[in-house]
PDB file of N, CA and C in Angstrom:
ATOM      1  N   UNK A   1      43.624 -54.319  24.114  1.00  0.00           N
ATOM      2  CA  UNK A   1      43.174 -52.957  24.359  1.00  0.00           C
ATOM      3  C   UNK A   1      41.676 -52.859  24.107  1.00  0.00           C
ATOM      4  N   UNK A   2      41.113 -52.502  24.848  1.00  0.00           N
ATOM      5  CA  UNK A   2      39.459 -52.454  24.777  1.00  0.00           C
ATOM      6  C   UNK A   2      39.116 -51.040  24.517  1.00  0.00           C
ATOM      7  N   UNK A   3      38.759 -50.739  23.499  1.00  0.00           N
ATOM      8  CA  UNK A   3      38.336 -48.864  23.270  1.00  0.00           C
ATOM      9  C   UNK A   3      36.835 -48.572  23.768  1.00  0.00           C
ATOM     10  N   UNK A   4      36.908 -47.812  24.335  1.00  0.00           N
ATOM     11  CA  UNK A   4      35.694 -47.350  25.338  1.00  0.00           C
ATOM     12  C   UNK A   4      34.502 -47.101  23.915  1.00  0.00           C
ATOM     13  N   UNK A   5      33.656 -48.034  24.067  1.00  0.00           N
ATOM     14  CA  UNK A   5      32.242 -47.449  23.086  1.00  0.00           C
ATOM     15  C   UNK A   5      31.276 -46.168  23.224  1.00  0.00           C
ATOM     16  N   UNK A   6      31.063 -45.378  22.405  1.00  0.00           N
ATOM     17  CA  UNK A   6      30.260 -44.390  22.476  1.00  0.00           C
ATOM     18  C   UNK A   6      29.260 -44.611  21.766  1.00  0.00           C
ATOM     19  N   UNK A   7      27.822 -43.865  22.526  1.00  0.00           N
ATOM     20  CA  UNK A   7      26.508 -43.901  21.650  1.00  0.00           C
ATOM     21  C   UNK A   7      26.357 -42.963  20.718  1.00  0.00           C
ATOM     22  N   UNK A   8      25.942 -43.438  20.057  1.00  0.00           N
ATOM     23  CA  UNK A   8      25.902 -42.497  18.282  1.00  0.00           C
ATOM     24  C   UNK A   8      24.321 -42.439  17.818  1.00  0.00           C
ATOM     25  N   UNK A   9      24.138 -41.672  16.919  1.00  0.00           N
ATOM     26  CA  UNK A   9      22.723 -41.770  16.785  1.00  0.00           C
ATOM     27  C   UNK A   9      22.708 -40.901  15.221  1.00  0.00           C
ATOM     28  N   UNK A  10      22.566 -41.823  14.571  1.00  0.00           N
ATOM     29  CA  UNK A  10      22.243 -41.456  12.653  1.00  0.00           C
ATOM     30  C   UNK A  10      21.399 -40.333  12.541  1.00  0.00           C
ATOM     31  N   UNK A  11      21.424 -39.969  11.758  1.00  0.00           N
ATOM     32  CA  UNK A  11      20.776 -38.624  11.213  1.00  0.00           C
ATOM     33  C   UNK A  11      18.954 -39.003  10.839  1.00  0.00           C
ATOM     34  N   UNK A  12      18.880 -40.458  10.360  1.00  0.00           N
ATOM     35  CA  UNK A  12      17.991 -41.070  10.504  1.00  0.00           C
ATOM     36  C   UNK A  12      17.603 -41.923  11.821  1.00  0.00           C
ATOM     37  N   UNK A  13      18.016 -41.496  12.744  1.00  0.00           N
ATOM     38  CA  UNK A  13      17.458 -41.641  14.167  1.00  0.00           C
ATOM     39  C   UNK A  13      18.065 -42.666  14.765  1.00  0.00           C
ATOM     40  N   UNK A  14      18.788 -43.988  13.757  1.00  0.00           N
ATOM     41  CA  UNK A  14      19.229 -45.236  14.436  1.00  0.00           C
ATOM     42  C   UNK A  14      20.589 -45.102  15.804  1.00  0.00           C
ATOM     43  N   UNK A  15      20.327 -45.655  16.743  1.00  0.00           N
ATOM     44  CA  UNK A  15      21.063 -45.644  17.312  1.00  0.00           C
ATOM     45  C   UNK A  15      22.300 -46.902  17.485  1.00  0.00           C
ATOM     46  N   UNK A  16      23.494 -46.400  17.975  1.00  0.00           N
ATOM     47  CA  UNK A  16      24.583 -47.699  17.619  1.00  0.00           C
ATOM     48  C   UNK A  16      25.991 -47.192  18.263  1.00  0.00           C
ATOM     49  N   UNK A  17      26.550 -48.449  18.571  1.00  0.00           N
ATOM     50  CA  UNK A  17      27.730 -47.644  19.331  1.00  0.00           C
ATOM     51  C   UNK A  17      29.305 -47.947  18.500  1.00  0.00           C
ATOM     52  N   UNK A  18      29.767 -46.912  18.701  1.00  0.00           N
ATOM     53  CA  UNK A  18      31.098 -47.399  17.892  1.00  0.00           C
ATOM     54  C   UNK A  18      32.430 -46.760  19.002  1.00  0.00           C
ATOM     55  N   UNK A  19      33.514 -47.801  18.880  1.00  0.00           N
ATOM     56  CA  UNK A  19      34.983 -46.908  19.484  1.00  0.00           C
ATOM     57  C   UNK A  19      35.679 -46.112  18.579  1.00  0.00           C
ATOM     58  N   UNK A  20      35.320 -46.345  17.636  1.00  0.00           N
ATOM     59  CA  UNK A  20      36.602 -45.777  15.943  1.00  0.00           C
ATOM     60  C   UNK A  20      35.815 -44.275  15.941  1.00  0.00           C
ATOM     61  N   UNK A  21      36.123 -43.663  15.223  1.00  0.00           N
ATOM     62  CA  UNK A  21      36.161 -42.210  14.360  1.00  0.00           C
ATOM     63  C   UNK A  21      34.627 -42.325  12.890  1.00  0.00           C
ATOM     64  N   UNK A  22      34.753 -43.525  13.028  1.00  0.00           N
ATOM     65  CA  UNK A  22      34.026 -44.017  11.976  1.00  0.00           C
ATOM     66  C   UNK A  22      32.553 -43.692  11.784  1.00  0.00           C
ATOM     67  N   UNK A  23      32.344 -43.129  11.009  1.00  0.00           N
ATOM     68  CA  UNK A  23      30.128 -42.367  11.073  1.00  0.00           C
ATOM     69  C   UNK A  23      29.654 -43.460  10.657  1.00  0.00           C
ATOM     70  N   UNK A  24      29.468 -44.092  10.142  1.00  0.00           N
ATOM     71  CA  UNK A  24      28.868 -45.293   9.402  1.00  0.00           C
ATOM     72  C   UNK A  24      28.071 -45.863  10.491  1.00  0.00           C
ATOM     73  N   UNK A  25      26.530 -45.969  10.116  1.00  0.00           N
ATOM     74  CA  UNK A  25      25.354 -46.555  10.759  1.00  0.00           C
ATOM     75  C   UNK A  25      25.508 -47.661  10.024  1.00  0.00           C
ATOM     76  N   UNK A  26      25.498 -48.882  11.229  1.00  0.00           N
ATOM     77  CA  UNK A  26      25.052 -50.472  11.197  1.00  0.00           C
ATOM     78  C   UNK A  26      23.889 -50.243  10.143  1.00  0.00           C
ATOM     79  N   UNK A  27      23.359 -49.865  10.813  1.00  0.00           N
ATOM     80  CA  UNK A  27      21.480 -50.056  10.660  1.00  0.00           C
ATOM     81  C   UNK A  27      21.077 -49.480   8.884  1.00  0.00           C
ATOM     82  N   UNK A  28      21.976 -48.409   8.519  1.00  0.00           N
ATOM     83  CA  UNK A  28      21.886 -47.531   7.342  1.00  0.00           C
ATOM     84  C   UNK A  28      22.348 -48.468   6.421  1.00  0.00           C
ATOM     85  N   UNK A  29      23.788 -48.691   6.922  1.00  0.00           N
ATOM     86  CA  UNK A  29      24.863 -50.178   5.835  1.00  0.00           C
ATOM     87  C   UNK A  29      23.785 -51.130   5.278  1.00  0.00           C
ATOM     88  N   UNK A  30      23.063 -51.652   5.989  1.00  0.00           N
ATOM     89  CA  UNK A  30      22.128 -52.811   6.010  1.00  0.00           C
ATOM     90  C   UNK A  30      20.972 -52.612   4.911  1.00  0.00           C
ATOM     91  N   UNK A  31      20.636 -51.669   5.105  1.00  0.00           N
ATOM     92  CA  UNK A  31      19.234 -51.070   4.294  1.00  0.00           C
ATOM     93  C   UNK A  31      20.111 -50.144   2.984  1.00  0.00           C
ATOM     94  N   UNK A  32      20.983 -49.664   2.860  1.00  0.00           N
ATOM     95  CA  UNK A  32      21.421 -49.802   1.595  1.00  0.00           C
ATOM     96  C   UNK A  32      22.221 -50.584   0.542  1.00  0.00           C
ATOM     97  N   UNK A  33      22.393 -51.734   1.892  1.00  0.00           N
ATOM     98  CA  UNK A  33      22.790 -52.937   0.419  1.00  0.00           C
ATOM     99  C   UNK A  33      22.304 -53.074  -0.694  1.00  0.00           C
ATOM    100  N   UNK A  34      22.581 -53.101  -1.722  1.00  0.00           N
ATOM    101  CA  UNK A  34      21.998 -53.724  -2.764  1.00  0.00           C
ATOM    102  C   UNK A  34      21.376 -54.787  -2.941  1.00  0.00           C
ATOM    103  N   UNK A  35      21.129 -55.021  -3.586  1.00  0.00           N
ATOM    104  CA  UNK A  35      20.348 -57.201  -3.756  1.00  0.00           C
ATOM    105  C   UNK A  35      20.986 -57.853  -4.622  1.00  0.00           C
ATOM    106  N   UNK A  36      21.482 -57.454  -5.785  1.00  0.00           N
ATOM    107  CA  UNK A  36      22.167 -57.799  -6.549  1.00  0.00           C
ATOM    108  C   UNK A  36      23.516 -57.548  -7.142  1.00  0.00           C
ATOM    109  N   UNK A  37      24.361 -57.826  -7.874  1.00  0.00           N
ATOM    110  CA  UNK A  37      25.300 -56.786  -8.876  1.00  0.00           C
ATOM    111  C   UNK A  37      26.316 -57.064  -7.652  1.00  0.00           C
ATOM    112  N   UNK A  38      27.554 -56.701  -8.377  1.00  0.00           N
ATOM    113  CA  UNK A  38      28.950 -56.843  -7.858  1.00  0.00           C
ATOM    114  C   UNK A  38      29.032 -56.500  -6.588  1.00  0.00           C
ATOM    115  N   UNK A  39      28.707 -54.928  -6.673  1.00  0.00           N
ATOM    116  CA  UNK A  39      28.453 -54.758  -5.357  1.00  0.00           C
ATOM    117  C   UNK A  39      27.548 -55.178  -3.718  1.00  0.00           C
ATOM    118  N   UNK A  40      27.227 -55.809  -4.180  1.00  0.00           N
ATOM    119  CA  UNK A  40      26.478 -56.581  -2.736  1.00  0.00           C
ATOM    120  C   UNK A  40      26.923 -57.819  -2.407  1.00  0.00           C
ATOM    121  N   UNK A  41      28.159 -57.804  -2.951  1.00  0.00           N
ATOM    122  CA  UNK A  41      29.066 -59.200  -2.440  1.00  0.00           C
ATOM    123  C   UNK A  41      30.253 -58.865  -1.811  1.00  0.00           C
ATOM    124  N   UNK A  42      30.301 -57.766  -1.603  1.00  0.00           N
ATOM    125  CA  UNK A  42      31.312 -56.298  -0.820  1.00  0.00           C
ATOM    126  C   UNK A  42      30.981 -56.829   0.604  1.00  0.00           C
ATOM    127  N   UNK A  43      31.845 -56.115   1.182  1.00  0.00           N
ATOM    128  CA  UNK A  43      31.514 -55.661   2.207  1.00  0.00           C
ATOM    129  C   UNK A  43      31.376 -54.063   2.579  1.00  0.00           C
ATOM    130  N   UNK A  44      31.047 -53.722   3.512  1.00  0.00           N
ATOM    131  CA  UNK A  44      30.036 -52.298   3.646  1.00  0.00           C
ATOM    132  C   UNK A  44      31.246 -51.025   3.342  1.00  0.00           C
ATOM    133  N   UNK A  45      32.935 -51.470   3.985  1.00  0.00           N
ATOM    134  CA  UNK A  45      33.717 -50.473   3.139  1.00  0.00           C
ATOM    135  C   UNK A  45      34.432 -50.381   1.862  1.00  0.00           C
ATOM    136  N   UNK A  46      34.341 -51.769   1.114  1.00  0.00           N
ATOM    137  CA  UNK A  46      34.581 -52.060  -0.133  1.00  0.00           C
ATOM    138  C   UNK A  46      33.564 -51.341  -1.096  1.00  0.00           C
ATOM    139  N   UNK A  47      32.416 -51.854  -0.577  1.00  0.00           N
ATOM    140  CA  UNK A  47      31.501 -51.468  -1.375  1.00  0.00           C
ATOM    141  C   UNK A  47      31.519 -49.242  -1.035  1.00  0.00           C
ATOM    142  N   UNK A  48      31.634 -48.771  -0.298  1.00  0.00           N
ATOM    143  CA  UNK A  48      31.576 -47.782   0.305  1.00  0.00           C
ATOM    144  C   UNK A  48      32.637 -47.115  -0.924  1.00  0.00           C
ATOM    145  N   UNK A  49      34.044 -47.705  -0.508  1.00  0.00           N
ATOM    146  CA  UNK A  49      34.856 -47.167  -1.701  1.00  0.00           C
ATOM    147  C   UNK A  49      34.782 -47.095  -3.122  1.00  0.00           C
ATOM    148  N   UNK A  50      34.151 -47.927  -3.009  1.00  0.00           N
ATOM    149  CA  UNK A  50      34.055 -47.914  -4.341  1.00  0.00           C
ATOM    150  C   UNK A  50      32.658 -46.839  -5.131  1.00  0.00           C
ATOM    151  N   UNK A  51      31.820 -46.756  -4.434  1.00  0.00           N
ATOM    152  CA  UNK A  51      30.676 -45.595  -4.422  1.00  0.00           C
ATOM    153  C   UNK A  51      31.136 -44.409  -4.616  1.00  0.00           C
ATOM    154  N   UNK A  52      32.643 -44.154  -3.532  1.00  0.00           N
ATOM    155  CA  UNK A  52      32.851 -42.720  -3.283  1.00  0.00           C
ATOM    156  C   UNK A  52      33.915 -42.459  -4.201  1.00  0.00           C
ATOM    157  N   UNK A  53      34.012 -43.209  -5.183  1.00  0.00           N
ATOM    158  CA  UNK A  53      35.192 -43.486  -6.590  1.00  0.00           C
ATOM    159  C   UNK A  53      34.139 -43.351  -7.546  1.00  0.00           C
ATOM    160  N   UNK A  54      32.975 -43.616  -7.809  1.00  0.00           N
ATOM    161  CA  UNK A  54      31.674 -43.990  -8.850  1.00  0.00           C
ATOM    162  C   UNK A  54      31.896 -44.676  -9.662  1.00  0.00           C
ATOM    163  N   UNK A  55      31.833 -45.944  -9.014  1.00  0.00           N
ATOM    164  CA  UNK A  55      32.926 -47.606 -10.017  1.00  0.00           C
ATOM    165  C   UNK A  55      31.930 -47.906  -9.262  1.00  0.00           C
ATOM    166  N   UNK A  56      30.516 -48.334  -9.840  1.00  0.00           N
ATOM    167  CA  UNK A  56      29.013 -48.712  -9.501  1.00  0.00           C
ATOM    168  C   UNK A  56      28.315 -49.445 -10.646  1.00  0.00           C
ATOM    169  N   UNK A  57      29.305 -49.356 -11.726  1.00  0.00           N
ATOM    170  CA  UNK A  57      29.050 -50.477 -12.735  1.00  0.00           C
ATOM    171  C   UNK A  57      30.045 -51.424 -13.568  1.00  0.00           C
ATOM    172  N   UNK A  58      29.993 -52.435 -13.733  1.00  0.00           N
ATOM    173  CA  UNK A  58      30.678 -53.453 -14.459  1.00  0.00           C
ATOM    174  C   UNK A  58      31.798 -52.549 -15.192  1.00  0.00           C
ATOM    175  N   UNK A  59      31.354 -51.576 -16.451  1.00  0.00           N
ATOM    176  CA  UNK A  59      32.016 -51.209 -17.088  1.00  0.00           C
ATOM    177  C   UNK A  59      33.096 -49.861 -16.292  1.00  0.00           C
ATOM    178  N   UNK A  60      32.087 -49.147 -15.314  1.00  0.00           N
ATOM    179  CA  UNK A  60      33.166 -48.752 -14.993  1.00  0.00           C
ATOM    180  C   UNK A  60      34.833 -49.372 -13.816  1.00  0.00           C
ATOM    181  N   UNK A  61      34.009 -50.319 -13.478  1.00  0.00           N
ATOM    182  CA  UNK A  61      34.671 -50.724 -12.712  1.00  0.00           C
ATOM    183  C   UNK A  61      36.350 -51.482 -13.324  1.00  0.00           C
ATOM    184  N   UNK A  62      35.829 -51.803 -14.896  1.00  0.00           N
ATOM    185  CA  UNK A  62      36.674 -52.593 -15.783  1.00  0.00           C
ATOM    186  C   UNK A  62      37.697 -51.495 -16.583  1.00  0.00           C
ATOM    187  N   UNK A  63      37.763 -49.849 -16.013  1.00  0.00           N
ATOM    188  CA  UNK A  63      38.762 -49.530 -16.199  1.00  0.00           C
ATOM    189  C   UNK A  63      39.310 -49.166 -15.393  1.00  0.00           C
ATOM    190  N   UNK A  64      39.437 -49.518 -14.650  1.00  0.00           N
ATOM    191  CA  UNK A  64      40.679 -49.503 -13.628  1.00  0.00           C
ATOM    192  C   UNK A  64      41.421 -51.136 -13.584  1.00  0.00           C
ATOM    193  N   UNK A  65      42.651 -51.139 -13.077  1.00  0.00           N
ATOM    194  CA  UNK A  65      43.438 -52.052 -12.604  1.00  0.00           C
ATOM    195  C   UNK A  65      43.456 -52.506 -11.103  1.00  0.00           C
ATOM    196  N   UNK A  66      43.769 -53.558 -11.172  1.00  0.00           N
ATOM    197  CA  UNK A  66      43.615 -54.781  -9.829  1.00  0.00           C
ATOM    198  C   UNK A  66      44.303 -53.691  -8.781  1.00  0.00           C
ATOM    199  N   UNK A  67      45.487 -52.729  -8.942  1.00  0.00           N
ATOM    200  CA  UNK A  67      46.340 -52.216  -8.428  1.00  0.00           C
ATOM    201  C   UNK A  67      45.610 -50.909  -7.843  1.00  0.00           C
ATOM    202  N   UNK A  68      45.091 -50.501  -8.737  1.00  0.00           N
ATOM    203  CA  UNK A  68      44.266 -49.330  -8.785  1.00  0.00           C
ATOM    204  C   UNK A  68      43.030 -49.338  -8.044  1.00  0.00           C
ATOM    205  N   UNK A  69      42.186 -50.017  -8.108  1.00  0.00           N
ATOM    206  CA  UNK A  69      41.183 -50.937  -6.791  1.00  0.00           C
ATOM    207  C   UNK A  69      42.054 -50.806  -5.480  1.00  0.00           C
ATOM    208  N   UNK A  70      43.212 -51.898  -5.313  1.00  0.00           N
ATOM    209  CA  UNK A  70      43.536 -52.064  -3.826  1.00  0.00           C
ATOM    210  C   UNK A  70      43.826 -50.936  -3.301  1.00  0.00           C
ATOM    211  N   UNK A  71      44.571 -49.535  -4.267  1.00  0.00           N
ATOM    212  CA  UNK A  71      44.980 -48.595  -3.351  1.00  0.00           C
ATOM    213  C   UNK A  71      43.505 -47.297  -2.833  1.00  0.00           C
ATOM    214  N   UNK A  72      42.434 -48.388  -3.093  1.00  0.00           N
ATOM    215  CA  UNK A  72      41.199 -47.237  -2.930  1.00  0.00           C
ATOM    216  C   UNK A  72      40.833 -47.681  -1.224  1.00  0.00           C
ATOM    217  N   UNK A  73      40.699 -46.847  -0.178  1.00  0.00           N
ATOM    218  CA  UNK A  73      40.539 -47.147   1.521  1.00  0.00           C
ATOM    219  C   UNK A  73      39.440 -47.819   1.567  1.00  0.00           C
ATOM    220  N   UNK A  74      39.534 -48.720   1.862  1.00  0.00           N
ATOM    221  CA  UNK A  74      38.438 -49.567   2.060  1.00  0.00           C
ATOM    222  C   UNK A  74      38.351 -50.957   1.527  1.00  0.00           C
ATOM    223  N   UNK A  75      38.970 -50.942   0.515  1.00  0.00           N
ATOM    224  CA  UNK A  75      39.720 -52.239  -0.803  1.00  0.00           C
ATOM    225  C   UNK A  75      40.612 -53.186   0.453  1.00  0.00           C
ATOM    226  N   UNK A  76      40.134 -54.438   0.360  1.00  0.00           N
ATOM    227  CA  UNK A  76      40.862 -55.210   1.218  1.00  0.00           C
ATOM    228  C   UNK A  76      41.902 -56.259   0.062  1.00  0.00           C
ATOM    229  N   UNK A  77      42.508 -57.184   0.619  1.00  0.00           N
ATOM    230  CA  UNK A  77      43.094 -58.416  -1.096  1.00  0.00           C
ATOM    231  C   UNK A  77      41.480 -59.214  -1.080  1.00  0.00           C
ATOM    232  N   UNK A  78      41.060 -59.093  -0.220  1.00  0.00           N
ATOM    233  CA  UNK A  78      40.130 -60.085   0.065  1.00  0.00           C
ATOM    234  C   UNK A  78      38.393 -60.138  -1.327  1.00  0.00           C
ATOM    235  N   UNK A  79      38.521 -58.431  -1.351  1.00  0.00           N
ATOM    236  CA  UNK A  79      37.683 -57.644  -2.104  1.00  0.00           C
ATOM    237  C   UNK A  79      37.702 -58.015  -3.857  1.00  0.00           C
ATOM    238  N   UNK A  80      39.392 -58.354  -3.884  1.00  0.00           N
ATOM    239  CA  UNK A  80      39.629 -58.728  -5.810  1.00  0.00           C
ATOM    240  C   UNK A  80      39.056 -60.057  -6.283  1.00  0.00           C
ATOM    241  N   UNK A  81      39.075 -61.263  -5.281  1.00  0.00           N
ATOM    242  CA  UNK A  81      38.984 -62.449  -6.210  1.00  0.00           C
ATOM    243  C   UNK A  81      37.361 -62.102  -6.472  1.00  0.00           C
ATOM    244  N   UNK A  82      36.853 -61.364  -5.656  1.00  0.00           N
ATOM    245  CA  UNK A  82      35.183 -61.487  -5.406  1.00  0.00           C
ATOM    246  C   UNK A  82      34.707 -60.405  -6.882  1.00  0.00           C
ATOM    247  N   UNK A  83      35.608 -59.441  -7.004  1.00  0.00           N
ATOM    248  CA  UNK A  83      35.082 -58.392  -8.019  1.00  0.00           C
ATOM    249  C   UNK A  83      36.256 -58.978  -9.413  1.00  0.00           C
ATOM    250  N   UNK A  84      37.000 -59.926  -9.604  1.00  0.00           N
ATOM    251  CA  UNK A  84      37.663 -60.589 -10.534  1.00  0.00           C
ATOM    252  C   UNK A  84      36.540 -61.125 -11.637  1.00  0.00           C
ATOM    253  N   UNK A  85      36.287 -61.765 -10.093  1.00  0.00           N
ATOM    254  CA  UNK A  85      35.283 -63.266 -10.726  1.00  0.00           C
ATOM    255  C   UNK A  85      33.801 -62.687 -11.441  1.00  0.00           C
ATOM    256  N   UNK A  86      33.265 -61.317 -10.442  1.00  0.00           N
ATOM    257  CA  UNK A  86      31.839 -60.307 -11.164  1.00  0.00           C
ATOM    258  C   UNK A  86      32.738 -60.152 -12.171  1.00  0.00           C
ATOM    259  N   UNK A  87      33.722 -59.990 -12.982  1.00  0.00           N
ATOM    260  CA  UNK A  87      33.843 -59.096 -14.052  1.00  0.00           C
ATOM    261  C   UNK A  87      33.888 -60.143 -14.664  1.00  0.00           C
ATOM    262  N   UNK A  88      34.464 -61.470 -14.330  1.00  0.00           N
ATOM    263  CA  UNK A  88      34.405 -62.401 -15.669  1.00  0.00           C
ATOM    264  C   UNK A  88      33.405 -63.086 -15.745  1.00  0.00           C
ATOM    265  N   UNK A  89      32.203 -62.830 -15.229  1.00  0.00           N
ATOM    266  CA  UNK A  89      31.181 -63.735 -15.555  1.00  0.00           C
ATOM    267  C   UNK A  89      30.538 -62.725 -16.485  1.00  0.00           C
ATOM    268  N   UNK A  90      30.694 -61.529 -16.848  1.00  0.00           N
ATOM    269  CA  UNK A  90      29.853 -60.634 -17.394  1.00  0.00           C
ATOM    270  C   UNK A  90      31.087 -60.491 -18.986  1.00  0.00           C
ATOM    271  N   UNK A  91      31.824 -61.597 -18.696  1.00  0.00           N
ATOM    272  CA  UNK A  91      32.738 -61.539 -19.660  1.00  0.00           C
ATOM    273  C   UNK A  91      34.089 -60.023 -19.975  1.00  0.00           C
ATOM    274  N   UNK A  92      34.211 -59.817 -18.847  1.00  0.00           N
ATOM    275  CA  UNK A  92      35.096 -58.074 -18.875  1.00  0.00           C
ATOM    276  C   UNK A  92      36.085 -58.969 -17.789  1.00  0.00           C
ATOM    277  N   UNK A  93      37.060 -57.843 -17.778  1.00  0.00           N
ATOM    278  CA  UNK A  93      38.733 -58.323 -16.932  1.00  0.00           C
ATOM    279  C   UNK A  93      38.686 -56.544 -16.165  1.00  0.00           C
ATOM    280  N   UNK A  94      39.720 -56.902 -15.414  1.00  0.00           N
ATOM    281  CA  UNK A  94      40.082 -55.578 -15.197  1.00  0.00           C
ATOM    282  C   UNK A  94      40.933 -54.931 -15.996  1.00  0.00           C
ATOM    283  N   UNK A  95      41.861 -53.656 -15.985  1.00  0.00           N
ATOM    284  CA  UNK A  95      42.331 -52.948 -16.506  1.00  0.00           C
ATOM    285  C   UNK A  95      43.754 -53.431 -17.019  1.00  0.00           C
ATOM    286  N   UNK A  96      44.568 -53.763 -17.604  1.00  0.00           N
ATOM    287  CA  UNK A  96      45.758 -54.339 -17.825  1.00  0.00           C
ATOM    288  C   UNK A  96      47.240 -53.029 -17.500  1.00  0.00           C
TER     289      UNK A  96
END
């Protein structure tokens, strides 16, 4: 099934085409990555969910559970080993 693309155009002017429902500028995703920290090893709706939860730091992120993460939209399985492994290098687990 091929979904017909439409032109879109960001509030900050970028233009980009999407078939989904989805607002999210390419161009915006890109330039607000982070550089560092858990989050910039996301991807743009992992990381997204987790913003729109405010689990934007180590500690907060370490109270919640593995379970509790996946059921947030955007949380893939793919998303845990990557934010497992940030929490144990900073010496923290997730939520038990």
């Amino acid at each position: 099934m091929n979904a017909e693309k439409n032109l879109r155009v960001c509030e900050k002017g970028h233009k980009y085409y999407k078939s989904s429902d989805c607002t999210s500028c390419p161009t915006c995703e890109k330039e607000n990555k982070p550089e560092s920290g858990f989050l910039s090893k996301l991807s743009s709706p992992a990381r997204r969910a987790l913003i729109h939860e405010g689990i934007d730091t180590f500690q907060k992120l370490s109270q919640y559970t593995e379970k509790e993460i996946l059921k947030l939209h955007g949380i893939g399985p793919s998303s845990l080993p990557i934010l497992r492994k940030s929490l144990e290098e900073e010496g923290m687990s997730f939520k038990v």
